[in-house]
Protein backbone atom coordinates (compact mmCIF):
# COMPACT_ATOMS: atom_id res chain seq x y z
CA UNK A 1 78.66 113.45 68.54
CA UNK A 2 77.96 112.55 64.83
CA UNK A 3 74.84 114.52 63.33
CA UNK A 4 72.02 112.39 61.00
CA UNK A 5 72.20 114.16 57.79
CA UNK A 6 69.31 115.28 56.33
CA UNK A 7 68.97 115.66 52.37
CA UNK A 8 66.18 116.89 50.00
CA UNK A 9 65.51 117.51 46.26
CA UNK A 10 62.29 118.03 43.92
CA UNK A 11 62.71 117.44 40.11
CA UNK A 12 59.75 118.58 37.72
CA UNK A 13 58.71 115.99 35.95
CA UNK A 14 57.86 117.70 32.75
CA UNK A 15 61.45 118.19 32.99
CA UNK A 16 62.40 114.89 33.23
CA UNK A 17 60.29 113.86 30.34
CA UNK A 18 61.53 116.44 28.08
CA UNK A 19 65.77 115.13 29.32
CA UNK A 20 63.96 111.49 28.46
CA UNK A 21 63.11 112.15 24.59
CA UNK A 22 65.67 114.56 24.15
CA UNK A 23 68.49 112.27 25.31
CA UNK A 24 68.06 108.82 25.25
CA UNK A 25 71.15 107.80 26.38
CA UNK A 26 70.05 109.65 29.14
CA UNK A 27 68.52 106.46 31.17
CA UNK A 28 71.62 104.09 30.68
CA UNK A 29 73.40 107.21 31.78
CA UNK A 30 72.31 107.85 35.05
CA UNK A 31 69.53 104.84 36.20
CA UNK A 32 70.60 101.40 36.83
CA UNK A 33 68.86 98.69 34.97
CA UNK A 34 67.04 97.19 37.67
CA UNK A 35 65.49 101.46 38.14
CA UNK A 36 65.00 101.38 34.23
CA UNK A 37 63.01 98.07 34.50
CA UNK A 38 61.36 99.16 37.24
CA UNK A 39 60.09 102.78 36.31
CA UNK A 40 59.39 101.48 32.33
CA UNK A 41 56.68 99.31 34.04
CA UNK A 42 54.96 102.35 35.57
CA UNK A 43 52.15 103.86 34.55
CA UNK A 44 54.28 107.80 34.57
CA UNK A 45 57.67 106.68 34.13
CA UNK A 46 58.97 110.16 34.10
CA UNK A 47 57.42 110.79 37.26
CA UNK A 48 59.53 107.80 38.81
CA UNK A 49 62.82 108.80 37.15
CA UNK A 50 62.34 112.01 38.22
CA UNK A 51 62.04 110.71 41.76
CA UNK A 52 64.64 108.58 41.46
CA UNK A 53 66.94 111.17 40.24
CA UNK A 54 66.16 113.40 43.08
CA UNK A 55 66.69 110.73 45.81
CA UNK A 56 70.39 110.82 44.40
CA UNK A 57 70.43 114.46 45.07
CA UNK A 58 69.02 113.96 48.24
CA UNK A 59 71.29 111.23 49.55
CA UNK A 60 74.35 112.71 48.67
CA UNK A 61 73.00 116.04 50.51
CA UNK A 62 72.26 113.96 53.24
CA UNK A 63 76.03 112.51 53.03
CA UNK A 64 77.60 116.33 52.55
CA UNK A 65 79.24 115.63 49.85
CA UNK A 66 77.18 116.35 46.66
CA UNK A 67 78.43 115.52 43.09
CA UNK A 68 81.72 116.69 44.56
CA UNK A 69 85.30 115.33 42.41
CA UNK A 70 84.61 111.03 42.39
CA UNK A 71 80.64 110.76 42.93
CA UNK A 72 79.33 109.82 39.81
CA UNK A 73 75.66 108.91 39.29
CA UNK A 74 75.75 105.09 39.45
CA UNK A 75 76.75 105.47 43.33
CA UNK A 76 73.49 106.29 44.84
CA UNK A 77 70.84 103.93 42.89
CA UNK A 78 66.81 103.24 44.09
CA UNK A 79 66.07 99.78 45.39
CA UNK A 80 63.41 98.32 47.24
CA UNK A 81 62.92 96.28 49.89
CA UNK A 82 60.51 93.11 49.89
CA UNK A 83 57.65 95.29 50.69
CA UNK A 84 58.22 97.63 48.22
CA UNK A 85 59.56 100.56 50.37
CA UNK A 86 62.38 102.29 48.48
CA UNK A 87 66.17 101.85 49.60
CA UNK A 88 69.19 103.84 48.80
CA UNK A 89 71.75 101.82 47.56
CA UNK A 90 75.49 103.02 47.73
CA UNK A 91 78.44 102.35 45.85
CA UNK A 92 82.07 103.74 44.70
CA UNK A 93 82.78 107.04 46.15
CA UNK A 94 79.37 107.61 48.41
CA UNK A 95 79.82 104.53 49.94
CA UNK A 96 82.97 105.41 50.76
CA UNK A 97 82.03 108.71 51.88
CA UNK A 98 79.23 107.12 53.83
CA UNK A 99 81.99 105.03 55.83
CA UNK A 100 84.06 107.87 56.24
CA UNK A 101 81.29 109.60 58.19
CA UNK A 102 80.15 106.37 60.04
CA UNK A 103 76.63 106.59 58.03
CA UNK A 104 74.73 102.86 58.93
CA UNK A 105 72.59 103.77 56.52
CA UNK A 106 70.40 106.31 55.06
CA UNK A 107 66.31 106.07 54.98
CA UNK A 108 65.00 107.48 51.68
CA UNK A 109 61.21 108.76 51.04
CA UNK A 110 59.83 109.23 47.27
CA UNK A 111 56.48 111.02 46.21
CA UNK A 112 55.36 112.93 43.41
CA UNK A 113 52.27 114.74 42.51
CA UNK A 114 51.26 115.66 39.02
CA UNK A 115 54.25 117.84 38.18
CA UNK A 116 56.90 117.25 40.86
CA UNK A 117 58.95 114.39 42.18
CA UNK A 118 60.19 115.18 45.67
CA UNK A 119 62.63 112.31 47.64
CA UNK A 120 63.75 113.15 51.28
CA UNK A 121 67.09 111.45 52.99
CA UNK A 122 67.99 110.75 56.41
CA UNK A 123 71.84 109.35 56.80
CA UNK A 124 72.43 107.57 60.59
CA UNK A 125 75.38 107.20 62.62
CA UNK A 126 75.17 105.04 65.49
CA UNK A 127 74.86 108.04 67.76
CA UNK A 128 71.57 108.69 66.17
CA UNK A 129 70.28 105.30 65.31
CA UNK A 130 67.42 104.09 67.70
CA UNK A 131 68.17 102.67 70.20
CA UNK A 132 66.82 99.06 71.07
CA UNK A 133 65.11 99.28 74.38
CA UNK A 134 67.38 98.53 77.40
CA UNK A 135 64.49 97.64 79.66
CA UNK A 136 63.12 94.46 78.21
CA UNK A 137 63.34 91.86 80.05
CA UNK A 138 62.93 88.40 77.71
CA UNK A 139 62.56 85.89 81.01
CA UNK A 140 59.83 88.29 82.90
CA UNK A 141 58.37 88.47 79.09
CA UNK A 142 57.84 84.76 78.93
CA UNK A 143 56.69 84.36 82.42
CA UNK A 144 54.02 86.95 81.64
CA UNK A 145 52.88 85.03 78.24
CA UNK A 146 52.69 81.37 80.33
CA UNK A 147 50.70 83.59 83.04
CA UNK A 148 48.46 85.22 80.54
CA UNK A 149 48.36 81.50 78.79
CA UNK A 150 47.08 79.53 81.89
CA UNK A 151 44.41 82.65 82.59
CA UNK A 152 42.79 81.80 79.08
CA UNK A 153 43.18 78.27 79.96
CA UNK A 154 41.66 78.45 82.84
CA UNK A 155 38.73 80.69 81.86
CA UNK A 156 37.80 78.46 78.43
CA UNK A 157 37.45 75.13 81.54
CA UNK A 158 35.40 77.21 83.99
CA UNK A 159 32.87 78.12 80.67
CA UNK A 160 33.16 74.10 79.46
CA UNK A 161 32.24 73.00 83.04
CA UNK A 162 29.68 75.68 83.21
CA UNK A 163 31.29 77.41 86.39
């Protein structure tokens, strides 16, 4: 049975800043352009590279693999979804890696307090994917609704005819 992998890593953000003015290049480097865009519109933009950067860490723990010979930086990037919650995107060697393992995806968490960036990972297999619930049952389901339906249907006539 295939094992979730589980991956964290905290950056200081001082840290980061100091990498940021130091090296320029630093942020074409290692952050895709959609991250760049995204954390140069922050308020701490350090604080969300530094994130960012440790949700790569994080992933690739999660994964096994690390920085090993072929993962380069550009194949674990930040996304988000269309509420906003962050989403590991893979690419190149971690993807492959990820397919390899029979990873279906892997859940990332970012936070950061004043001087550390912290991002957690949780890699899935279909062994340890939830599980949709086998005891549903979508025709007793609708019955129930038409039943419950009727019952408010019934009730709002009895209060019209003053019953």
């Amino acid at each position: 049975m295939a094992l979730a992998g589980v991956g964290v890593d905290m950056v200081e953000i001082a840290r980061m800043e100091r990498i940021l003015r130091r090296t320029p290049r630093f942020r074409e480097r290692v952050f895709s352009e959609e991250e760049r865009a995204f954390c140069d519109a922050t308020a701490r933009p350090a604080a969300h590279y530094a994130c960012r950067f440790a949700a790569r860490e994080a992933v690739l723990k999660a994964l096994g693999c690390g920085f090993a010979p072929g993962v380069r930086y550009s194949d674990v990037t930040v996304g988000s979804d269309a509420s906003g919650r962050p989403l590991a995107l893979l690419s190149g060697r971690a993807a492959e890696v990820a397919r390899e393992q029979g990873v279906l995806a892997v859940a990332i968490s970012l936070s950061f307090t004043r001087e550390m960036a912290v991002a957690n990972a949780v890699a899935t297999t279909a062994e340890t994917a939830p599980k949709p619930r086998q005891d549903r049952d979508p025709r007793r389901e609708l019955a129930e609704s038409f039943k419950e339906a009727r019952s408010v249907i019934d009730e709002l006539e009895r209060v019209r005819d003053g019953k």
